[in-house]
C-alpha atoms as a PDB file:
ATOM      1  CA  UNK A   1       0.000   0.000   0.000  1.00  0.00           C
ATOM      2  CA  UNK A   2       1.357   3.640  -0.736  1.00  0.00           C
ATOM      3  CA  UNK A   3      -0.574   6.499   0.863  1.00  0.00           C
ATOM      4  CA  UNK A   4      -2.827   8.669  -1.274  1.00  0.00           C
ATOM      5  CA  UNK A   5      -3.404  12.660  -1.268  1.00  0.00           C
ATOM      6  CA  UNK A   6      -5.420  12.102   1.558  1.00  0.00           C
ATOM      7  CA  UNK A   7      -3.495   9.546   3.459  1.00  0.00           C
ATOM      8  CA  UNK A   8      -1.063  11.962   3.906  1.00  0.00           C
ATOM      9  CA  UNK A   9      -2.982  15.014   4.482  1.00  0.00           C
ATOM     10  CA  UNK A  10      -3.871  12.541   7.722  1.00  0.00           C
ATOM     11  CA  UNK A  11       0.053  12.528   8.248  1.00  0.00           C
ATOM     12  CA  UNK A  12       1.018  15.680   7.693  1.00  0.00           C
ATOM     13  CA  UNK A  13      -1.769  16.885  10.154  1.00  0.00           C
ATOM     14  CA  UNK A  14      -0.776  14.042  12.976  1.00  0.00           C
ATOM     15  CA  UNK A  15       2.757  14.764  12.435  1.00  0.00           C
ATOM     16  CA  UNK A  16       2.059  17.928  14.143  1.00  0.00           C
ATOM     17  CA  UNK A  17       0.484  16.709  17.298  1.00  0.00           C
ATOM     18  CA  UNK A  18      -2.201  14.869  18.521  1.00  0.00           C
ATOM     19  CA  UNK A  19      -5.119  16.052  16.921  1.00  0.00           C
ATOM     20  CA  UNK A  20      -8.540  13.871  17.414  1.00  0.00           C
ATOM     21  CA  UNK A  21      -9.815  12.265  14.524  1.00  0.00           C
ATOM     22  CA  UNK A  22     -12.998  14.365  14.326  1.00  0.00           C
ATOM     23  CA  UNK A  23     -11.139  17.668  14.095  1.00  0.00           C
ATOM     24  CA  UNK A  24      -9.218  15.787  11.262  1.00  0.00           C
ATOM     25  CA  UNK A  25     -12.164  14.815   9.373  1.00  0.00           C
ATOM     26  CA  UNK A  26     -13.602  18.336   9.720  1.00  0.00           C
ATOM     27  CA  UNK A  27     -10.763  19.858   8.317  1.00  0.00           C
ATOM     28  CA  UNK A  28     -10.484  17.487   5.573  1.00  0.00           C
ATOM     29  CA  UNK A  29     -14.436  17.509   5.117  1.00  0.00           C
ATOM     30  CA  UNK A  30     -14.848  13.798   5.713  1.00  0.00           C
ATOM     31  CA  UNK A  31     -16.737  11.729   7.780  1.00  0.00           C
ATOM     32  CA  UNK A  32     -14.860  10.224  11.352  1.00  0.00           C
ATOM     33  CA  UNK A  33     -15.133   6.692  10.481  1.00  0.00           C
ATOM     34  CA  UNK A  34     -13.752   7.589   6.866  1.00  0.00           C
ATOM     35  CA  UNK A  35     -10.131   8.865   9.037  1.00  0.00           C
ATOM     36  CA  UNK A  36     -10.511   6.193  11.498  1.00  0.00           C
ATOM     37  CA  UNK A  37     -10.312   3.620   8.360  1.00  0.00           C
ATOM     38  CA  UNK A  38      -7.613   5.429   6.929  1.00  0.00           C
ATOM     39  CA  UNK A  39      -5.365   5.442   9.485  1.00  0.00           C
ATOM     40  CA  UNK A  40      -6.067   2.093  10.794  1.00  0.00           C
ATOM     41  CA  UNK A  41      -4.950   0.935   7.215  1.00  0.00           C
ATOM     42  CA  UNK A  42      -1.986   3.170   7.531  1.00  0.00           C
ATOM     43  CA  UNK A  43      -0.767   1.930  11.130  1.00  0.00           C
ATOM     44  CA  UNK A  44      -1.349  -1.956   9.979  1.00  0.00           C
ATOM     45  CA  UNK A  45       0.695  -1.281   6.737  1.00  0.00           C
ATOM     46  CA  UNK A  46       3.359  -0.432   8.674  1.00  0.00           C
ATOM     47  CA  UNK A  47       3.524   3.542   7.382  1.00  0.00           C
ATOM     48  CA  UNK A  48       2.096   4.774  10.224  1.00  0.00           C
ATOM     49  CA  UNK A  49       2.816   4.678  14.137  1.00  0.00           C
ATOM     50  CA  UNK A  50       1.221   6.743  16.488  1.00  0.00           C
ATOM     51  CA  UNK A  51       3.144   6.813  20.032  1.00  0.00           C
ATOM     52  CA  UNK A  52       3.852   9.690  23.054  1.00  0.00           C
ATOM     53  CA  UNK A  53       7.653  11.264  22.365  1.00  0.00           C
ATOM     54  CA  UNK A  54       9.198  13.188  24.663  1.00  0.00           C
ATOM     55  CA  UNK A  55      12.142  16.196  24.119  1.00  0.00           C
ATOM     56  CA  UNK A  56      15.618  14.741  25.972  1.00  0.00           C
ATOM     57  CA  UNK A  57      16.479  18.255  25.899  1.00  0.00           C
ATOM     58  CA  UNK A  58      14.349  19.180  28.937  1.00  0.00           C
ATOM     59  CA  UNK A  59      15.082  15.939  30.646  1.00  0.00           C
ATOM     60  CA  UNK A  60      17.966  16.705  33.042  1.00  0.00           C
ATOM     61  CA  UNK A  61      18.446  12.884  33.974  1.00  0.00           C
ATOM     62  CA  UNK A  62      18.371  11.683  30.577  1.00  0.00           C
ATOM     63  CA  UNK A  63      21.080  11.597  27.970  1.00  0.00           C
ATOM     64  CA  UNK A  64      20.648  11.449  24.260  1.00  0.00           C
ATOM     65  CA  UNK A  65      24.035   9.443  22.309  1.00  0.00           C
ATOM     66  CA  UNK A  66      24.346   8.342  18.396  1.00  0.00           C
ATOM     67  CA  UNK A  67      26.952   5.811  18.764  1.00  0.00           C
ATOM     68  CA  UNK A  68      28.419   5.050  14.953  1.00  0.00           C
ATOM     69  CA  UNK A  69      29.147   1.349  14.711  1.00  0.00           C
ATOM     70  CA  UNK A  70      31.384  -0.533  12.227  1.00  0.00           C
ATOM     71  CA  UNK A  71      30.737  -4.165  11.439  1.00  0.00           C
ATOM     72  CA  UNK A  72      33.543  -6.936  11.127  1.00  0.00           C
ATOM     73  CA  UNK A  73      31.207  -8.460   8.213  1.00  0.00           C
ATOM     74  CA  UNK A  74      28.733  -6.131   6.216  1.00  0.00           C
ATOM     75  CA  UNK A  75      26.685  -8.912   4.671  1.00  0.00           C
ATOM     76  CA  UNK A  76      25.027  -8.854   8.432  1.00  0.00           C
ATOM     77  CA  UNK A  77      24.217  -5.756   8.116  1.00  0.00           C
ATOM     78  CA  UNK A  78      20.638  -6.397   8.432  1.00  0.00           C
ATOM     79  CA  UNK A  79      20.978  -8.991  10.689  1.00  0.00           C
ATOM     80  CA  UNK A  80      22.722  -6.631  13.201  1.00  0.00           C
ATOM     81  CA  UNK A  81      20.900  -3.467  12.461  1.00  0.00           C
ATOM     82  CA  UNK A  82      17.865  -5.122  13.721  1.00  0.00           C
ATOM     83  CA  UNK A  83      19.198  -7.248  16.601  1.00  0.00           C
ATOM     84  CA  UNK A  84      20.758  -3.713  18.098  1.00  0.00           C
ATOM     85  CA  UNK A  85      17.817  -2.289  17.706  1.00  0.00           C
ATOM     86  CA  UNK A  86      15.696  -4.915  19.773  1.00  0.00           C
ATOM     87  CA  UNK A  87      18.286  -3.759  22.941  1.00  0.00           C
ATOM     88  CA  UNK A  88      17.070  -1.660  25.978  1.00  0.00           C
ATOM     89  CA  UNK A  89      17.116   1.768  25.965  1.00  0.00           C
ATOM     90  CA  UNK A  90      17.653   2.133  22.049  1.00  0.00           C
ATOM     91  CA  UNK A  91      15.634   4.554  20.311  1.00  0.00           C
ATOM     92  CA  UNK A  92      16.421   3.601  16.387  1.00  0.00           C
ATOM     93  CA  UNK A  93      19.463   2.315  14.020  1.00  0.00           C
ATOM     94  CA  UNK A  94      20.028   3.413  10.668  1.00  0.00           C
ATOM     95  CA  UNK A  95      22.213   1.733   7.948  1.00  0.00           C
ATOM     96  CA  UNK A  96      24.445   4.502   6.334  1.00  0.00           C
ATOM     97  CA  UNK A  97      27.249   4.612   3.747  1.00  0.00           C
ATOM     98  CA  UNK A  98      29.930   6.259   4.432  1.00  0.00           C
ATOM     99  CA  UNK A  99      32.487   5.962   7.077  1.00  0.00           C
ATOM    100  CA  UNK A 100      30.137   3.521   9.407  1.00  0.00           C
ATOM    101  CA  UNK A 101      27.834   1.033   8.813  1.00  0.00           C
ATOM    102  CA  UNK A 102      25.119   2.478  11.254  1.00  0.00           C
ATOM    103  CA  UNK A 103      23.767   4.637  13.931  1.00  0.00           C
ATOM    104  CA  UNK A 104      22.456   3.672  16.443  1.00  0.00           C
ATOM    105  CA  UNK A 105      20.378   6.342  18.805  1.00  0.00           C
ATOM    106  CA  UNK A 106      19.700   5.777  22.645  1.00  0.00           C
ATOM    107  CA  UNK A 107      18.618   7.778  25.494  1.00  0.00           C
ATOM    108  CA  UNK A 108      20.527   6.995  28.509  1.00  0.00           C
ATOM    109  CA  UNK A 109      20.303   8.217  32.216  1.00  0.00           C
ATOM    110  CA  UNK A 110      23.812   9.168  32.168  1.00  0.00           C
ATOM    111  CA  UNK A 111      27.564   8.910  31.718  1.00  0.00           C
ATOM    112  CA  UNK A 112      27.147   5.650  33.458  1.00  0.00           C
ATOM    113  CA  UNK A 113      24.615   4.293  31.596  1.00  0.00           C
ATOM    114  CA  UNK A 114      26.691   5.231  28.254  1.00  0.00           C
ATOM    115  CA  UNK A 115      29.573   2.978  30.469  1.00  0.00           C
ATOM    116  CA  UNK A 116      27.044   0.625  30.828  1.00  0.00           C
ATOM    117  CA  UNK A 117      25.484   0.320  27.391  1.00  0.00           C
ATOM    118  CA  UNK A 118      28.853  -0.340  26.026  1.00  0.00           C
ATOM    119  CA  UNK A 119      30.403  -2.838  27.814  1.00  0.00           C
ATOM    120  CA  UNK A 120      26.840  -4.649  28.770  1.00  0.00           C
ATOM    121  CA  UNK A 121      24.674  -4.352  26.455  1.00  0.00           C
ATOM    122  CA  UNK A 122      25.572  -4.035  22.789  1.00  0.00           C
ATOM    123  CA  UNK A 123      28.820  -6.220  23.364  1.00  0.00           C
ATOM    124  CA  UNK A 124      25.920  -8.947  23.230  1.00  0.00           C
ATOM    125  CA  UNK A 125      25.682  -8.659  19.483  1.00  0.00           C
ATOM    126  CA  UNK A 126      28.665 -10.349  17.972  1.00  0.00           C
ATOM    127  CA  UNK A 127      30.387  -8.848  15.253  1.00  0.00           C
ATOM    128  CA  UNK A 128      30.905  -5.044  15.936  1.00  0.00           C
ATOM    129  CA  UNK A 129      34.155  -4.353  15.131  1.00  0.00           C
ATOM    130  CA  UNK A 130      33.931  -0.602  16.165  1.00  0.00           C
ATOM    131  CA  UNK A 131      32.200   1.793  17.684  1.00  0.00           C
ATOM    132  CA  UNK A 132      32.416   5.718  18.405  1.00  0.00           C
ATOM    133  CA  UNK A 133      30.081   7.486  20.800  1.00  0.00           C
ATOM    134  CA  UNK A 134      28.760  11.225  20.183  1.00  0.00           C
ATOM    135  CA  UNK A 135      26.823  12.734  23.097  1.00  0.00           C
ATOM    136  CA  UNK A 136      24.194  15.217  22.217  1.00  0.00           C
ATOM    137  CA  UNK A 137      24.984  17.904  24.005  1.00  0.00           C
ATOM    138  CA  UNK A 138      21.481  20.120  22.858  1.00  0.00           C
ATOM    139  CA  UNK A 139      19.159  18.906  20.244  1.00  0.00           C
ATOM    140  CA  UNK A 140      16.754  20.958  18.751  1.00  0.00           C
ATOM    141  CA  UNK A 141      13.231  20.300  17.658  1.00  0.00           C
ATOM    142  CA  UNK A 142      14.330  16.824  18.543  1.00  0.00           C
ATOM    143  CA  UNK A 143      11.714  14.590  19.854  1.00  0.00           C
ATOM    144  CA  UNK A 144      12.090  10.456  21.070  1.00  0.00           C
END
């Protein structure tokens, strides 16, 4: 499924906030059930998720890293990219060209749990060959 005109004039307006789906069928001129439809098909296709985020930048306990790994084999690529991004406390991986192989985003409660992360947690996945750690120190208009 690919999202029509209308599919993503649902998006676009969702993207913004939570918006109930009567005001988004008023806005659009369509009926309720006709946007409650839609975006049932659009969460069970997979385009669509609707979840709470929350801004790490006003969270002083919480830290926000990228950590750029390197992979001793890239034909796992896939394989590892999604078994990282089953661990605790990650927030998404993305396979990139370039000097690394992916990112991998987390939000952390502090220098500790960056320690901890490490040496813990993603030393479970076999086959990382490297990784280097950048610590966000403010994000904007960044949301998790």
């Amino acid at each position: 499924m690919q999202p029509d005109e209308i599919d993503w004039k649902i998006i676009d307006i969702l993207r913004k906030g939570h918006v109930p789906n009567i005001a988004i069928a008023r806005k659009l001129g369509l009926s309720e059930s006709t946007i409650r439809q839609r975006i049932k098909k659009l969460k069970k296709s997979g385009i669509l998720e609707i979840k709470a985020l929350i801004n790490p930048e006003v969270l002083e306990s919480k830290l926000l890293v990228v950590i750029a790994v390197n992979l001793k084999e890239t034909k796992l690529l896939d394989i590892k990219a999604k078994e990282i991004a089953e661990l605790e406390n990650v927030l998404h991986v993305i396979a990139v060209s370039g000097q690394y192989d992916l990112l991998v985003e987390v939000l952390l409660d502090s220098n500790r749990g960056l320690m901890k992360f490490l040496t813990d947690t993603l030393t479970t996945v076999e086959g990382i060959s490297t990784t280097q750690s950048f610590i966000a120190l403010k994000s904007y208009r960044k949301f998790v």
